[in-house]
N, C-alpha and C. Protein backbone atom coordinates (compact mmCIF):
# COMPACT_ATOMS: atom_id res chain seq x y z
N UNK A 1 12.53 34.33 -12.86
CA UNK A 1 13.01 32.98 -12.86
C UNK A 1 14.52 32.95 -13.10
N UNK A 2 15.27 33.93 -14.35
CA UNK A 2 16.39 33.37 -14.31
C UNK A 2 17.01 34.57 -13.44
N UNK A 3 16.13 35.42 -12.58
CA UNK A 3 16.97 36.78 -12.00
C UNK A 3 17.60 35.40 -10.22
N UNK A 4 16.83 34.39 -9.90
CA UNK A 4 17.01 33.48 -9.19
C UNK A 4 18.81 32.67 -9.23
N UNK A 5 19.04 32.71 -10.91
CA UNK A 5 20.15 32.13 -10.65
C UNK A 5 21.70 33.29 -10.39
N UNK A 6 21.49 34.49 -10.39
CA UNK A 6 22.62 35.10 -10.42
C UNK A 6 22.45 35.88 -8.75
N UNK A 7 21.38 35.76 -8.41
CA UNK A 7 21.76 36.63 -6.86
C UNK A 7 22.51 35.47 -6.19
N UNK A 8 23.58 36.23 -5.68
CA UNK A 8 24.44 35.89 -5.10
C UNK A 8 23.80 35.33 -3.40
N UNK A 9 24.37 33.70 -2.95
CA UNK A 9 23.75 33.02 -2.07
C UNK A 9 24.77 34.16 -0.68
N UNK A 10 24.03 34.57 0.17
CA UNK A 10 24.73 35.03 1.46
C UNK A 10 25.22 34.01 2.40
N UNK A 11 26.41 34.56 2.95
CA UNK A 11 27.05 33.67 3.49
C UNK A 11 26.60 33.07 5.09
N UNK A 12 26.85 31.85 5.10
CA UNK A 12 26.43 31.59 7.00
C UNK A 12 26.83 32.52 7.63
N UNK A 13 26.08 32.70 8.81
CA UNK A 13 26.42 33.65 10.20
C UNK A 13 27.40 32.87 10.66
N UNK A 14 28.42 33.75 11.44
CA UNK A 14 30.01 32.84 12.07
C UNK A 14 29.26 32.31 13.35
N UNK A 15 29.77 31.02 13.89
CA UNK A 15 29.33 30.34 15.03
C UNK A 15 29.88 31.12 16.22
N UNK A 16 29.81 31.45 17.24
CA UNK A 16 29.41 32.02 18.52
C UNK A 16 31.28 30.93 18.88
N UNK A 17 31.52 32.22 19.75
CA UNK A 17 32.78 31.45 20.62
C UNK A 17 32.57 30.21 21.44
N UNK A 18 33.15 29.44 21.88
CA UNK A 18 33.27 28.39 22.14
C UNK A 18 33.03 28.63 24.13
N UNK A 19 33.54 30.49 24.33
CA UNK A 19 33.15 30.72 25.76
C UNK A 19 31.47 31.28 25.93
N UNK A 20 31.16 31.21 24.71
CA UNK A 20 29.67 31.77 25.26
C UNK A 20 28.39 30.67 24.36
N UNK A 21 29.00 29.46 24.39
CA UNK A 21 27.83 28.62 24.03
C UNK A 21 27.36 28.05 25.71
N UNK A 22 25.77 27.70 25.99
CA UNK A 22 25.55 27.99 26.53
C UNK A 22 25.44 26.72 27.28
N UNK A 23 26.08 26.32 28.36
CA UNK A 23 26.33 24.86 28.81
C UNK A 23 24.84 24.56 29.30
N UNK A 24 24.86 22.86 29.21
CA UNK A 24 23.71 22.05 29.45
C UNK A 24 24.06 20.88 30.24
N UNK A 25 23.57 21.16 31.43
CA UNK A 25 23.79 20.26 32.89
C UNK A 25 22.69 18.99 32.67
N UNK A 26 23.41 17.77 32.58
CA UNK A 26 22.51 16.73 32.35
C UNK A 26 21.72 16.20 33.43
N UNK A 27 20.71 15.76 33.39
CA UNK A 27 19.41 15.90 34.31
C UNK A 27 19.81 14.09 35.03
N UNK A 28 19.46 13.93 36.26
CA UNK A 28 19.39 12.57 36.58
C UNK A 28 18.26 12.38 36.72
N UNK A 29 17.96 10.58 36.17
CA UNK A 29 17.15 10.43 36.14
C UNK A 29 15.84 9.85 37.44
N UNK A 30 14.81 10.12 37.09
CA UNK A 30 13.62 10.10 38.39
C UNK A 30 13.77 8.79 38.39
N UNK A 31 13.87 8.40 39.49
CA UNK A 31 13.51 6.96 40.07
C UNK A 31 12.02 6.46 40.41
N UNK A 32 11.89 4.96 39.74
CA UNK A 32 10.72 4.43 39.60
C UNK A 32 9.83 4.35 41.00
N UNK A 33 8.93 4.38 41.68
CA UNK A 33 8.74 4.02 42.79
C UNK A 33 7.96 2.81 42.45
N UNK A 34 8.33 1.69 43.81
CA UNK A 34 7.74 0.66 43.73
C UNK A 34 6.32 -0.01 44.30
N UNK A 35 6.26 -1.15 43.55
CA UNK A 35 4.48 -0.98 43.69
C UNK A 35 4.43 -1.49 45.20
N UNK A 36 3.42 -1.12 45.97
CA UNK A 36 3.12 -1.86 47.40
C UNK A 36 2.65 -3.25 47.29
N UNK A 37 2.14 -3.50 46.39
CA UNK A 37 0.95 -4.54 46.10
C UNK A 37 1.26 -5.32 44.39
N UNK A 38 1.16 -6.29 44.38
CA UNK A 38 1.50 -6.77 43.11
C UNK A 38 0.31 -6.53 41.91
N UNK A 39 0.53 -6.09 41.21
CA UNK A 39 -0.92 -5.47 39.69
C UNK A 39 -1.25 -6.44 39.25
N UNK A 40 -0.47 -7.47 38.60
CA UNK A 40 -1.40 -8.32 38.52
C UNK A 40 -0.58 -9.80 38.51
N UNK A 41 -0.92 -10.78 39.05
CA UNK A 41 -0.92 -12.18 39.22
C UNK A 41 -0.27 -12.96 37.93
N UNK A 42 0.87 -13.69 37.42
CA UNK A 42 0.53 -15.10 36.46
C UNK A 42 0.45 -16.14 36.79
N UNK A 43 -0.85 -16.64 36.32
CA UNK A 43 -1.13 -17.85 36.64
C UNK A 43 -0.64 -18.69 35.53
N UNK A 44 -0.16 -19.83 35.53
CA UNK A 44 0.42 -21.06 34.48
C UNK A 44 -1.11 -21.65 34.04
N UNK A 45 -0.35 -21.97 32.76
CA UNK A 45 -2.26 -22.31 31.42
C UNK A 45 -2.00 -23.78 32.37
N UNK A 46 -3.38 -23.85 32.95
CA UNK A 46 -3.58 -25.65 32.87
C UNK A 46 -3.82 -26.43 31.66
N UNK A 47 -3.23 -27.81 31.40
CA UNK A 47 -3.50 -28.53 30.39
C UNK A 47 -4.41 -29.41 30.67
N UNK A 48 -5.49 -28.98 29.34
CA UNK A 48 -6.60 -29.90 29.35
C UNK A 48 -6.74 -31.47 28.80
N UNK A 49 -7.46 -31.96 29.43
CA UNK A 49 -7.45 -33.48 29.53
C UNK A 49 -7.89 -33.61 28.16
N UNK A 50 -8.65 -32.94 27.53
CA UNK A 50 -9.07 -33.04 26.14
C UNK A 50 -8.72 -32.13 24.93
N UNK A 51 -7.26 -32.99 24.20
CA UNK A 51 -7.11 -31.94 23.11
C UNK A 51 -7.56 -32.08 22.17
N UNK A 52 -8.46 -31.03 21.89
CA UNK A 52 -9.40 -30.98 20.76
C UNK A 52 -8.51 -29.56 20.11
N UNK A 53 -8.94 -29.71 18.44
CA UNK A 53 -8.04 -28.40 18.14
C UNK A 53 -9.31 -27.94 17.45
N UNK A 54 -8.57 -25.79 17.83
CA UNK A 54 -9.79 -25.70 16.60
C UNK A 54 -9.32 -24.74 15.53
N UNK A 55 -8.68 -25.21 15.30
CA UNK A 55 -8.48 -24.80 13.93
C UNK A 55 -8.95 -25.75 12.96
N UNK A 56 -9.52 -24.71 11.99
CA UNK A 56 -10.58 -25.06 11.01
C UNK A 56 -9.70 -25.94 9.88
N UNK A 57 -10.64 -26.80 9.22
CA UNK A 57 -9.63 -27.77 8.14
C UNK A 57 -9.62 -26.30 6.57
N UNK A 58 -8.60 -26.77 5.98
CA UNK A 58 -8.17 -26.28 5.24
C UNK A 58 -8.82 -26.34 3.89
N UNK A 59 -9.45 -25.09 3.13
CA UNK A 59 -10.05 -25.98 2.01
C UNK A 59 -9.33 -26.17 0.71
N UNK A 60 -10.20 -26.89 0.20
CA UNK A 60 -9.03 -27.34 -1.08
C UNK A 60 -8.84 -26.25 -2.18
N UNK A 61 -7.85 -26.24 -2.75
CA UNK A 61 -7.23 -25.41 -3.26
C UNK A 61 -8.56 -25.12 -4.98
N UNK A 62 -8.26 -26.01 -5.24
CA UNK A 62 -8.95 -26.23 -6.33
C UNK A 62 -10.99 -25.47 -6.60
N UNK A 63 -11.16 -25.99 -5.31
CA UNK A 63 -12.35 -25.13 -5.35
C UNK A 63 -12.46 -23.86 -5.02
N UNK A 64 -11.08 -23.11 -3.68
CA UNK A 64 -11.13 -22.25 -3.83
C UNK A 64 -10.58 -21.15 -5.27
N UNK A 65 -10.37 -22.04 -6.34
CA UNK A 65 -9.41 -21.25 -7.97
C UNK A 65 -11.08 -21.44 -8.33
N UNK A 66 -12.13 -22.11 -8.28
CA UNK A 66 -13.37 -21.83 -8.99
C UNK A 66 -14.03 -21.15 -8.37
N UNK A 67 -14.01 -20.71 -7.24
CA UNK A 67 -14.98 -19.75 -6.41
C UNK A 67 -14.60 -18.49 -7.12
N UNK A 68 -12.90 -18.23 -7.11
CA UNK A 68 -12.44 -16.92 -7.61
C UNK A 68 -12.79 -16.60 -9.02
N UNK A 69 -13.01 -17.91 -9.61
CA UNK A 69 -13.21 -17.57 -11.21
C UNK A 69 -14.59 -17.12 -10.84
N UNK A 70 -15.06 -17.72 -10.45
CA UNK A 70 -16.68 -17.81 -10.66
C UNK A 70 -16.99 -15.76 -10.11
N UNK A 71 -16.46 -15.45 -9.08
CA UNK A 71 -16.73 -14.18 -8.51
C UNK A 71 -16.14 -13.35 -9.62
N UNK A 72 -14.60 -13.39 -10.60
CA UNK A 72 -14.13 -12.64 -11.17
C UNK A 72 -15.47 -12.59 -12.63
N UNK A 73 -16.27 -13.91 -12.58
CA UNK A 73 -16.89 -13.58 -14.21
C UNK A 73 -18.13 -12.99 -13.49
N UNK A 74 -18.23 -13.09 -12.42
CA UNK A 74 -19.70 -12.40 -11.76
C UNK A 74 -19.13 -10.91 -11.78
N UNK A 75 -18.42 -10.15 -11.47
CA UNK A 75 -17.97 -9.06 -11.50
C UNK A 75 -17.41 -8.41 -13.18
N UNK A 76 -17.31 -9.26 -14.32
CA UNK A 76 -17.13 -8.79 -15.60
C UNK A 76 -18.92 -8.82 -15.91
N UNK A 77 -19.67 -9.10 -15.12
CA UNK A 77 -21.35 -9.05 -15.95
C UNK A 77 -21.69 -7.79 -15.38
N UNK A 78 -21.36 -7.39 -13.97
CA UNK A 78 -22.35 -5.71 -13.57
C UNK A 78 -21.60 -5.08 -14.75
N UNK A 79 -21.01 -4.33 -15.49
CA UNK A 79 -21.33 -3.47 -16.30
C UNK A 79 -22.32 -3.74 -17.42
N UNK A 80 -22.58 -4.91 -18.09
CA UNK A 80 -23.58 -5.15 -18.65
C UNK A 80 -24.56 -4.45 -17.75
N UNK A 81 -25.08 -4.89 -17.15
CA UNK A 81 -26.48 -4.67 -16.14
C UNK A 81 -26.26 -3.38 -16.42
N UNK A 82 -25.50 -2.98 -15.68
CA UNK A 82 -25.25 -0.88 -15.62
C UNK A 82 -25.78 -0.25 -17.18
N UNK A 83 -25.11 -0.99 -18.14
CA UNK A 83 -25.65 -0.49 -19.71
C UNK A 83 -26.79 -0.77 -19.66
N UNK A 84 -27.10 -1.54 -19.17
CA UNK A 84 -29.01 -2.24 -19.53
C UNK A 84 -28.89 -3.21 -20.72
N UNK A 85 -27.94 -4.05 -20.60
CA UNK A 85 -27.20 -5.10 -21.72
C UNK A 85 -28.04 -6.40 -21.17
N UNK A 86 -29.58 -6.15 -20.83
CA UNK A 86 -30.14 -7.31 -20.06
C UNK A 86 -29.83 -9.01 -20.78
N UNK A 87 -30.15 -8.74 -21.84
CA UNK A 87 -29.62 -10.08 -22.46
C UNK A 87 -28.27 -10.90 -22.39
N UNK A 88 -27.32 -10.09 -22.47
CA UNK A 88 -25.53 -10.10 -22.68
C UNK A 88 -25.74 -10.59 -21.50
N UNK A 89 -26.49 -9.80 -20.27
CA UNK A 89 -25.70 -9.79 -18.68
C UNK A 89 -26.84 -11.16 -18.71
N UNK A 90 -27.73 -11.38 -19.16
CA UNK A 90 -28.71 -12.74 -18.48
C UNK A 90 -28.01 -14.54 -18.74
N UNK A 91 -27.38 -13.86 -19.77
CA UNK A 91 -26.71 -14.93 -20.69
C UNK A 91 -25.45 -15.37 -19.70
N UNK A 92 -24.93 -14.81 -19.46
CA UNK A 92 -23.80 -14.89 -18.99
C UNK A 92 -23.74 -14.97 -17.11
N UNK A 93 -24.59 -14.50 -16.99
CA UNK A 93 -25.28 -15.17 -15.16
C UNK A 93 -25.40 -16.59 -15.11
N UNK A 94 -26.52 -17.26 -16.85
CA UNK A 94 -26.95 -18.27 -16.49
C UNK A 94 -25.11 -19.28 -16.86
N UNK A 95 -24.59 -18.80 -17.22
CA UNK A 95 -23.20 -19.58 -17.52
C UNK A 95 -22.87 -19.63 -16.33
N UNK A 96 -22.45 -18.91 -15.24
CA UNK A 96 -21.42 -18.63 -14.04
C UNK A 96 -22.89 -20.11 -13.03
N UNK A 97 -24.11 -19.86 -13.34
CA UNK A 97 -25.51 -20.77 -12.83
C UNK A 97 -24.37 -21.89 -13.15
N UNK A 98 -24.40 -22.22 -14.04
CA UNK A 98 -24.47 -23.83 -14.64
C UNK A 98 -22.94 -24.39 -14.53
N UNK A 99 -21.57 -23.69 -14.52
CA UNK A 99 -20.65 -23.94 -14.11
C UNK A 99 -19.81 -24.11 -13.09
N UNK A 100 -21.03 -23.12 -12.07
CA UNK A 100 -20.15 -22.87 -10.82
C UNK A 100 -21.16 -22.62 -9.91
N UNK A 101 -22.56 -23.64 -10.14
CA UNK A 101 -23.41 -24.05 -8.86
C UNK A 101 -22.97 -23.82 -8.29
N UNK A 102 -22.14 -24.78 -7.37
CA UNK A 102 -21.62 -24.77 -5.89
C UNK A 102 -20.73 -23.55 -5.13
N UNK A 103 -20.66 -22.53 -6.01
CA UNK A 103 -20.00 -21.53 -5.05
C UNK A 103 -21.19 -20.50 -4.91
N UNK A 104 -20.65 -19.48 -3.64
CA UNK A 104 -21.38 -18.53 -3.49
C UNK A 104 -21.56 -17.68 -4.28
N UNK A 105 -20.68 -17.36 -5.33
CA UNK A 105 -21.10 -16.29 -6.49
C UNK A 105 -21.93 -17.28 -7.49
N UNK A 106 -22.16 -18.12 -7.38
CA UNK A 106 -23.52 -18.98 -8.35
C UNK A 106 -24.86 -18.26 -7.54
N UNK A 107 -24.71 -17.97 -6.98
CA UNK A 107 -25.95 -18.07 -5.65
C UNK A 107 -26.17 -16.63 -5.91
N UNK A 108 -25.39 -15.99 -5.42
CA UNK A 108 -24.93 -14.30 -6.04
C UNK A 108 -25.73 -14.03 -7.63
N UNK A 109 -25.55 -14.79 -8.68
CA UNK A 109 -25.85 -14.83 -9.69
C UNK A 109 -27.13 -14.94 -10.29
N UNK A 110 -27.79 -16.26 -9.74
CA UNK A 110 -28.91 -16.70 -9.81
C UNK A 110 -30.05 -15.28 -8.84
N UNK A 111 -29.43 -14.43 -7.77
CA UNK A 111 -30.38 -13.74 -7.33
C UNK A 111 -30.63 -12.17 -8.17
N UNK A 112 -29.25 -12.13 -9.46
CA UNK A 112 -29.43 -11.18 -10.00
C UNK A 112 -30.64 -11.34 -11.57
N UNK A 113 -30.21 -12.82 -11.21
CA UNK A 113 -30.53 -13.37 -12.70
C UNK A 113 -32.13 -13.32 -12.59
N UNK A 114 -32.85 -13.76 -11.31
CA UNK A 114 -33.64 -13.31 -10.93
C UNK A 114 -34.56 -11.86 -11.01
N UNK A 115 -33.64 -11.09 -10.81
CA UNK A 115 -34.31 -9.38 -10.76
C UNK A 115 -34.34 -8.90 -12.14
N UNK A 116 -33.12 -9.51 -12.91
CA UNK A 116 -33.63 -8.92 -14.74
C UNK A 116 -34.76 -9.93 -15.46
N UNK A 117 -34.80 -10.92 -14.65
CA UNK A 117 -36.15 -11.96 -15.29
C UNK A 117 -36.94 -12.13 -14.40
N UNK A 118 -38.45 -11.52 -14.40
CA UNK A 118 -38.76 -11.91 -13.24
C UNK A 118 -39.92 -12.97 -13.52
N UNK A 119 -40.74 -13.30 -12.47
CA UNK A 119 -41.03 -14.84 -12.67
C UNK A 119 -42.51 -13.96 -13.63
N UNK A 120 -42.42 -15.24 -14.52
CA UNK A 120 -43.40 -14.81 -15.74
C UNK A 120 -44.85 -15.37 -15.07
């Protein structure tokens, strides 16, 4: 390691005379040949008599901040489940149930809440 810092670095090889570098004749370039026949056609968009749009309406902001809560507390309960924390994780399904019905991680919830309780 330190025998690395005292060998002496060798010096560059001297560059080649200026009469024996080795010339480079620039190439012209191939010419395109043209098509016989046209590839393909543009036709202009016709405008339709009926503007309908479809782009989808926008949803509201607000429900999409409870969908995210609702998925972020559905995703803090699988490690319960994973421990076998059936109670902790049942408890806390039926919360995400009762707060956040209307989103898809309620729905998500209720089918887990389901498999650790099953119908008596």
């Amino acid at each position: 390691m330190f025998m690395a810092m005292f060998v002496a670095a060798r010096p560059a090889p001297p560059a080649p005379p200026i009469n024996q570098v080795p010339h480079v004749t620039p190439q012209q370039p191939t010419p395109i040949p043209k098509a016989k026949e046209p590839v393909a056609q543009v036709v202009a968009p016709q405008e339709s008599p009926v503007t309908a749009t479809t782009e989808e309406p926008k949803a509201d902001p607000a429900i999409e901040q409870r969908s995210h809560e609702a998925e972020r507390k559905l995703k803090l309960v699988k490690p319960f489940i994973d421990r076998g924390e059936d109670r902790t994780a049942s408890k806390r399904l039926k919360e995400i149930i009762e707060q956040y019905g209307d989103t898809p991680a309620a729905e998500q919830a209720q089918k887990m809440l389901n498999k650790l309780e099953p119908i008596r």
